[in-house]
N, C-alpha and C. Protein backbone atom coordinates (compact mmCIF):
# COMPACT_ATOMS: atom_id res chain seq x y z
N UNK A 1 26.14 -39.58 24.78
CA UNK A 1 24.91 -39.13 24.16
C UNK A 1 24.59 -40.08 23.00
N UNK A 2 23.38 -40.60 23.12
CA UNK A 2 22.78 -41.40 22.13
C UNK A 2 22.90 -40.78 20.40
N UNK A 3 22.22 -41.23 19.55
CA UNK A 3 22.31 -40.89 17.82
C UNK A 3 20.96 -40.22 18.06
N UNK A 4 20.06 -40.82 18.92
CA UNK A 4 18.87 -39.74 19.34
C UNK A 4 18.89 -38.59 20.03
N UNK A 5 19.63 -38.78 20.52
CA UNK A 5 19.19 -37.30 21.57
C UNK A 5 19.90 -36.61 21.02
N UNK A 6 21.41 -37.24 20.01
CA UNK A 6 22.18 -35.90 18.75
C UNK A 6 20.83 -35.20 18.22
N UNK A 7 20.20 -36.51 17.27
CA UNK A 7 19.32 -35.98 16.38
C UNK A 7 18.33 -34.72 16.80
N UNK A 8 17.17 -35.17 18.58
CA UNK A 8 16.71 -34.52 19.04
C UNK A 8 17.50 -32.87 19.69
N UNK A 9 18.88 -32.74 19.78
CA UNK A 9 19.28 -31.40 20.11
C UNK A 9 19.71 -30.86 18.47
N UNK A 10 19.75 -31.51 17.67
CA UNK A 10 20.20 -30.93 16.50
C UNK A 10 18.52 -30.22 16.17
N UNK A 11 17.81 -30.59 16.29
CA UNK A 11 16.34 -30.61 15.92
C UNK A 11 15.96 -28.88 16.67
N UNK A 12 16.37 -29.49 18.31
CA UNK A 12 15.99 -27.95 18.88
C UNK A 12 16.39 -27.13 18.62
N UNK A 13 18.01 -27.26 18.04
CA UNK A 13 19.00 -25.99 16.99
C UNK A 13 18.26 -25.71 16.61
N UNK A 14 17.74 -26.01 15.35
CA UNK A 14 17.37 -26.01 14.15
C UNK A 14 15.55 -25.31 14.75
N UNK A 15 14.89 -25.33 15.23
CA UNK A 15 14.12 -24.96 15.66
C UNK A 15 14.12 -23.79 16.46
N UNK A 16 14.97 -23.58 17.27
CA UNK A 16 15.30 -21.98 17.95
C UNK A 16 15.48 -21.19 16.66
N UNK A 17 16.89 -21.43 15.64
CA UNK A 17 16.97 -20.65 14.56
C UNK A 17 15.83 -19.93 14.11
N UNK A 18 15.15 -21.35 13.58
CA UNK A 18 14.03 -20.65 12.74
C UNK A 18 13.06 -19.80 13.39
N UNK A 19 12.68 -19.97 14.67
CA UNK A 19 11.42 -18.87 15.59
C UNK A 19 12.62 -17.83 15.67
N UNK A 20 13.39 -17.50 15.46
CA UNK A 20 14.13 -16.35 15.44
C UNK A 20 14.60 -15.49 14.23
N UNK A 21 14.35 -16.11 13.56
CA UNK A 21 14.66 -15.84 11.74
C UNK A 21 13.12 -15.77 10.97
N UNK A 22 12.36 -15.66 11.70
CA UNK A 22 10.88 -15.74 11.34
C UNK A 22 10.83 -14.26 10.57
N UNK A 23 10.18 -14.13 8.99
CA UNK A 23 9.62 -12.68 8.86
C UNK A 23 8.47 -13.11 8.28
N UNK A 24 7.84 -12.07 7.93
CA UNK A 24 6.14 -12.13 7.61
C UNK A 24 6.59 -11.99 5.77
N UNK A 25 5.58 -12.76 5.67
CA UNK A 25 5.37 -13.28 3.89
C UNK A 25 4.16 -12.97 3.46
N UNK A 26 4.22 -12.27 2.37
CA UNK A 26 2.98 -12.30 1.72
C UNK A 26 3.27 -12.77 0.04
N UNK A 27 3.04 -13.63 0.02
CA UNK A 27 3.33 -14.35 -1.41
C UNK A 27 2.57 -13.56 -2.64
N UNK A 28 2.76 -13.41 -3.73
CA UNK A 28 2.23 -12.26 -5.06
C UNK A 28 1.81 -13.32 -5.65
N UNK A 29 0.48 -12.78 -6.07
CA UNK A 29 -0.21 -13.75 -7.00
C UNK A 29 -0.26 -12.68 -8.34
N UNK A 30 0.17 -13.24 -9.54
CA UNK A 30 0.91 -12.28 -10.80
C UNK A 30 -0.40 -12.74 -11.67
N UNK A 31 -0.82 -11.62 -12.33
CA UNK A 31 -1.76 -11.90 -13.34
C UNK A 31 -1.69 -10.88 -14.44
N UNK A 32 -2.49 -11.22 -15.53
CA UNK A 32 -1.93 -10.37 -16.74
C UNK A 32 -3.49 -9.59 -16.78
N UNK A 33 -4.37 -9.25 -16.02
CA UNK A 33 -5.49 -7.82 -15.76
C UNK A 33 -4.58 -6.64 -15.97
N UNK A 34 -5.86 -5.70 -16.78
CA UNK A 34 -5.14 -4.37 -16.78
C UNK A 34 -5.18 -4.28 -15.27
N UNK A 35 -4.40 -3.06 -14.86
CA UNK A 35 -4.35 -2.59 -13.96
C UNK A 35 -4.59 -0.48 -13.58
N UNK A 36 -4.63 -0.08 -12.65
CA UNK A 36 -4.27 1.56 -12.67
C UNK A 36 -2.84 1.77 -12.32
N UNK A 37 -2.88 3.30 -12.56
CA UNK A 37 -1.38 3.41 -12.00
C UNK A 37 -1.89 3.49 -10.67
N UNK A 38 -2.48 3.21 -9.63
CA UNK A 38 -2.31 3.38 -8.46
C UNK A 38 -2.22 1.60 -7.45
N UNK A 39 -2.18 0.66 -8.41
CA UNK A 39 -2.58 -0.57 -8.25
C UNK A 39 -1.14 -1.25 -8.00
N UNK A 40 -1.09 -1.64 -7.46
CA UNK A 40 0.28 -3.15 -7.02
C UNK A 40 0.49 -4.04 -8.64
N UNK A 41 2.23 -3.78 -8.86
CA UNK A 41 1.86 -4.54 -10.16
C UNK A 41 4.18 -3.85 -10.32
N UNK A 42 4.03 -5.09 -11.32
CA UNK A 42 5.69 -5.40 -11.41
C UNK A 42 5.76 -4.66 -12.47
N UNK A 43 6.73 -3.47 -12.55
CA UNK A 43 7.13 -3.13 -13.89
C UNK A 43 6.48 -1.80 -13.99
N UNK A 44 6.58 -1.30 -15.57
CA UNK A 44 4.77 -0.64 -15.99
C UNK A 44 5.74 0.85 -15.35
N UNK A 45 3.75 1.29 -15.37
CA UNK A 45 4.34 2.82 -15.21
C UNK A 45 3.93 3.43 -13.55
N UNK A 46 4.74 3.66 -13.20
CA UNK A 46 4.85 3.90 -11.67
C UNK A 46 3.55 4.97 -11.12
N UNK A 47 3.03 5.27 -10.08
CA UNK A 47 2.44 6.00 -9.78
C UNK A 47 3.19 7.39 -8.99
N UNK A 48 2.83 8.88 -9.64
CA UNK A 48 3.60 9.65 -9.09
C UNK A 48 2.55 11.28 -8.73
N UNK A 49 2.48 11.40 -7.43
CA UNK A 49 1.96 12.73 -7.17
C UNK A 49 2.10 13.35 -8.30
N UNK A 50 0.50 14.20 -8.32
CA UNK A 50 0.74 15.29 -9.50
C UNK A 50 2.43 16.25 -9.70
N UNK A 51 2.90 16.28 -10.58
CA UNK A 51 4.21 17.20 -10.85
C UNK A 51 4.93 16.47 -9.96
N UNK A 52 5.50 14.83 -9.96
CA UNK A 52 6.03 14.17 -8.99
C UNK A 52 7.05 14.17 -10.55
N UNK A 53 7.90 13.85 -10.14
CA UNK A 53 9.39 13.34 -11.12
C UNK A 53 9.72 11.69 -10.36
N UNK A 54 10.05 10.96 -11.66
CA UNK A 54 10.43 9.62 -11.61
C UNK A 54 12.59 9.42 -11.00
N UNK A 55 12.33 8.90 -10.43
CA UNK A 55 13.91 9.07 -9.42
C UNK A 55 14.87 8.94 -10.82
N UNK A 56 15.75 9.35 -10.22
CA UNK A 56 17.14 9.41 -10.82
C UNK A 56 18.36 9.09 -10.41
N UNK A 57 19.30 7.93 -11.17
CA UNK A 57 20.55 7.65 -10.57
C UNK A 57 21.74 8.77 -10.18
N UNK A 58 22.65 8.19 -9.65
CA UNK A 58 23.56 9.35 -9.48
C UNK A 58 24.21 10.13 -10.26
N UNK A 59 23.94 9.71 -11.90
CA UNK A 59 24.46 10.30 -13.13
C UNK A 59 23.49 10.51 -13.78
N UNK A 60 22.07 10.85 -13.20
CA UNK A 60 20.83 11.63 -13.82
C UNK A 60 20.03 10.74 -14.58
N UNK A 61 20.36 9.44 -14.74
CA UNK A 61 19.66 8.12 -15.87
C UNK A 61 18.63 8.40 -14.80
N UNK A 62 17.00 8.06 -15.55
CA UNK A 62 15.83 7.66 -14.92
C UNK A 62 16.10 6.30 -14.72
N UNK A 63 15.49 6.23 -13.26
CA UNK A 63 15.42 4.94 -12.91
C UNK A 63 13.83 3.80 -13.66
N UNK A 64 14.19 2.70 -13.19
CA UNK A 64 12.91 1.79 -14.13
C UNK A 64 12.05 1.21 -12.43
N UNK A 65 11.16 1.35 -12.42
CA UNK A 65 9.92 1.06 -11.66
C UNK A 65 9.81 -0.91 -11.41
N UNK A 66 10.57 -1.23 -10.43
CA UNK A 66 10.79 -2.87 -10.15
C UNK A 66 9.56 -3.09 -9.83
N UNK A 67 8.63 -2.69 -8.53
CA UNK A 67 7.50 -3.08 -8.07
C UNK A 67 6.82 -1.85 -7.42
N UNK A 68 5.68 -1.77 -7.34
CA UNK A 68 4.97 -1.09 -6.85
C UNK A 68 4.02 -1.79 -6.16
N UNK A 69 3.24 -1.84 -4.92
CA UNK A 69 2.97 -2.26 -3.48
C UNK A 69 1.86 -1.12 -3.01
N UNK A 70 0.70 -1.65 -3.23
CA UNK A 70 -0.23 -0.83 -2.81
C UNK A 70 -1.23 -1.64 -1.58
N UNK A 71 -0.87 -1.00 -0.49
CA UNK A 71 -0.50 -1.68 0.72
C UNK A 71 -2.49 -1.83 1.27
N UNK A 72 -3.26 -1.15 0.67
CA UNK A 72 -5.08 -0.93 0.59
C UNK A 72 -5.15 -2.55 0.01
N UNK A 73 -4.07 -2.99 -0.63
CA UNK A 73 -4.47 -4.48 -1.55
C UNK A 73 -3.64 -5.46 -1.32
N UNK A 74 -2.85 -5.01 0.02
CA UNK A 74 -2.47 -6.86 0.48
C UNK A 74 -3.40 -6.76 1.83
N UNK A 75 -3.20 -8.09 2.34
CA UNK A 75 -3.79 -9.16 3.44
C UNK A 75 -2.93 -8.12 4.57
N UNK A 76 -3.32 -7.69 5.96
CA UNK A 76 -2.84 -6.85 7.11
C UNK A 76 -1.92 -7.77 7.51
N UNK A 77 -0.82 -7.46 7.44
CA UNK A 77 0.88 -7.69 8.28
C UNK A 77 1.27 -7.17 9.20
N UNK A 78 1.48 -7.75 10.17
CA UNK A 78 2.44 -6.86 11.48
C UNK A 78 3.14 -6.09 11.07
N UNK A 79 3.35 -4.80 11.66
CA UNK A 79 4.73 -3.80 11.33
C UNK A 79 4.59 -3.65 9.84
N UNK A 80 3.82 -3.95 9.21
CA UNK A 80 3.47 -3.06 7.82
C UNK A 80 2.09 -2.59 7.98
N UNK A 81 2.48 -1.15 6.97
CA UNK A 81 1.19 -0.04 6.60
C UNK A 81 0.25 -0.78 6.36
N UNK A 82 -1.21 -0.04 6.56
CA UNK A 82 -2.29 -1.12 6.42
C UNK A 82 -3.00 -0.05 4.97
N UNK A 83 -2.30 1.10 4.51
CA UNK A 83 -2.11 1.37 3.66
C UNK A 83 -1.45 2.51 2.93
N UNK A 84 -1.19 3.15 1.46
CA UNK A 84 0.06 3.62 1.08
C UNK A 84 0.58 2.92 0.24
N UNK A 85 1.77 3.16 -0.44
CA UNK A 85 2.05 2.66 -1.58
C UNK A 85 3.47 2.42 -1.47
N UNK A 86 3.92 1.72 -1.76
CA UNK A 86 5.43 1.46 -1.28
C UNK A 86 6.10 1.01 -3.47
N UNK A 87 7.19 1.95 -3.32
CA UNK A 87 7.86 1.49 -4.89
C UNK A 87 9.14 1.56 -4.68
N UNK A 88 9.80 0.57 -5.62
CA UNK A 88 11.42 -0.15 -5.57
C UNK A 88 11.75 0.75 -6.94
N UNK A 89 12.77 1.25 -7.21
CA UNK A 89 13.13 1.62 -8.56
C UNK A 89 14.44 0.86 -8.87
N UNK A 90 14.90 0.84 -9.74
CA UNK A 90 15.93 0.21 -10.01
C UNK A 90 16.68 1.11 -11.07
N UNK A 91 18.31 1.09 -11.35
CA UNK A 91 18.96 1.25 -12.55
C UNK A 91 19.08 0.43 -13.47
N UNK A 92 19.62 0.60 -14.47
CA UNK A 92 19.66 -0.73 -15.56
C UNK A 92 21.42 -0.86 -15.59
N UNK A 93 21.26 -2.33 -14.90
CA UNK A 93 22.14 -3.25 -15.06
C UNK A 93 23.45 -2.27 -14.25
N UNK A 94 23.65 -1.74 -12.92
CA UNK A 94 24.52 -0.37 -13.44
C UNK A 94 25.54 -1.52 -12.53
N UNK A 95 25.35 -2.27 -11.69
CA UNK A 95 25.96 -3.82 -10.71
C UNK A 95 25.51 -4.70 -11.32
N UNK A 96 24.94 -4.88 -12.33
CA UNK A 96 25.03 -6.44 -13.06
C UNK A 96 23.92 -7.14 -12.50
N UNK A 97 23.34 -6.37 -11.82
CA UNK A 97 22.39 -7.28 -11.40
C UNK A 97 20.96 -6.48 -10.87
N UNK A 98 20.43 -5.63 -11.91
CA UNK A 98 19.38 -4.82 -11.60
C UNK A 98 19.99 -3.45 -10.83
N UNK A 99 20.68 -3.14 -10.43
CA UNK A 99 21.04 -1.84 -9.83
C UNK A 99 21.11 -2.22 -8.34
N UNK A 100 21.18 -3.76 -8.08
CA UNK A 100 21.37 -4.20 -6.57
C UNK A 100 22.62 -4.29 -6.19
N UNK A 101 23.01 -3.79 -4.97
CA UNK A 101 24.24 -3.98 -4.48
C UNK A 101 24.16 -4.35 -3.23
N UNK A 102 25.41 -5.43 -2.92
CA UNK A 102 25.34 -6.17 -1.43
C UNK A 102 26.34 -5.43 -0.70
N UNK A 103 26.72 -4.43 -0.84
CA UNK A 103 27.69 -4.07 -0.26
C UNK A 103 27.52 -3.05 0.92
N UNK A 104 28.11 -2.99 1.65
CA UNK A 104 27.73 -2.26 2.89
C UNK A 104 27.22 -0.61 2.95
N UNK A 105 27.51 -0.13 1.34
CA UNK A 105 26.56 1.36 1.74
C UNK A 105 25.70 1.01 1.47
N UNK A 106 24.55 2.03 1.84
CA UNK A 106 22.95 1.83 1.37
C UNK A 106 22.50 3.09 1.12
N UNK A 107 23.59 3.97 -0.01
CA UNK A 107 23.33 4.93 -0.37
C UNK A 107 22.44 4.19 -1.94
N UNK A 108 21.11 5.13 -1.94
CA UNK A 108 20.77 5.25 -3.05
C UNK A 108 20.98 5.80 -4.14
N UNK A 109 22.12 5.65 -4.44
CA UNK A 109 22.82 6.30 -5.99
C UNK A 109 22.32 5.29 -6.97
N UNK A 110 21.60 4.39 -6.88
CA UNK A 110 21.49 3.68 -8.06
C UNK A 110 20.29 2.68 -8.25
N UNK A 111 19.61 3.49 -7.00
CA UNK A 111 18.25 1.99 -6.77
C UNK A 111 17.34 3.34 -5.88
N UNK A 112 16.17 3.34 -5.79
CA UNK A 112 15.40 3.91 -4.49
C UNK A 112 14.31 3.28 -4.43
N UNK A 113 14.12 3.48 -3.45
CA UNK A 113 12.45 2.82 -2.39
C UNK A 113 11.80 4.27 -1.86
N UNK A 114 10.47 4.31 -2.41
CA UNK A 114 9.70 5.63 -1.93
C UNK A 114 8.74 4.95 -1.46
N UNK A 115 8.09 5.69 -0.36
CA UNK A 115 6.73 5.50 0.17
C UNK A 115 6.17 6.77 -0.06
N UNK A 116 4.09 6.62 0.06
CA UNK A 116 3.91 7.22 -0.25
C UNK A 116 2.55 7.04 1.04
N UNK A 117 2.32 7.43 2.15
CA UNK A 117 1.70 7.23 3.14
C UNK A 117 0.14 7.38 2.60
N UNK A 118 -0.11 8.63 1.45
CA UNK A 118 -1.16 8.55 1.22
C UNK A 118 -1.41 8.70 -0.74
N UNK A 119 -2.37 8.02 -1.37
CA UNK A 119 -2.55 8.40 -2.51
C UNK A 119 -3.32 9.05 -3.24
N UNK A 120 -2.82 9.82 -4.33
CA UNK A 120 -3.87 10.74 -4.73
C UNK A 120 -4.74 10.05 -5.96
N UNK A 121 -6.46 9.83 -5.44
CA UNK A 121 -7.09 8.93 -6.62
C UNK A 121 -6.97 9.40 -8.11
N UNK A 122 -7.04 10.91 -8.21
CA UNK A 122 -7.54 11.94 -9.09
C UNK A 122 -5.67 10.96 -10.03
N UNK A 123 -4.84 10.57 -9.67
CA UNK A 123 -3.86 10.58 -10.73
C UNK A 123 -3.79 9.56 -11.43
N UNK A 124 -3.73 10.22 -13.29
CA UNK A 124 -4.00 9.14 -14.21
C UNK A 124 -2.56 8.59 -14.54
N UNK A 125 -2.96 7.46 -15.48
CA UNK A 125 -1.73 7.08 -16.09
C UNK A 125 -1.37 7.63 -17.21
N UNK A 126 -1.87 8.45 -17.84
CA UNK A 126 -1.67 8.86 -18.78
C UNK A 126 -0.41 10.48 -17.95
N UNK A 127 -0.59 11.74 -16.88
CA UNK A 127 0.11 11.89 -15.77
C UNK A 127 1.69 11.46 -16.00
């Protein structure tokens, strides 16, 4: 086998991988606009059904609001909601690294992800 045709099957590797490792991206464009609580936005104060409670770790600490994803205000993705509200919570620091853990449970004792299929306009931030 030639140094080409290495190069050219290393190439098709490298090319199967990636059409197989393919996921859908939607890149965040970050700006400092007020925003609502019902709006896509890092941080801040989360959006929560009337008489909704903000999650809690497994030792009762409120969790802190990573991102919120208001799915009416991205670009339409395969296999994602075309709308709804999707939020990450996090603990503080409880793994050293935002309340993320790589480890094989995926119990939420210390992080949660809520969806919210539909939103209620009527809720303020002040709420």
């Amino acid at each position: 086998m030639t140094n080409l045709e290495k190069i050219q099957l290393c190439q098709e590797i490298v090319d199967q991988i990636q059409a197989k490792s393919r996921r859908p991206v939607c890149r965040l464009k970050l700006t400092q606009e007020p925003f609502t609580v019902t709006d896509s936005h890092l941080g801040g104060t989360p959006y929560l059904p009337h008489n909704g409670q903000i999650p809690v770790d497994a030792d009762g600490n409120q969790l802190w609001l990573c991102a919120q994803i208001n799915f009416t205000q991205m670009p339409p993705m395969e296999g994602f909601p075309k709308s709804g509200l999707l939020q990450i919570f996090l603990e503080d620091w409880h793994f050293g690294d935002f309340g993320l853990d790589d480890g094989p449970n995926t119990a939420q004792d210390y992080w949660r992800v809520l969806y919210y299929p539909e939103v209620d306009g009527t809720v303020t931030m002040e709420e």
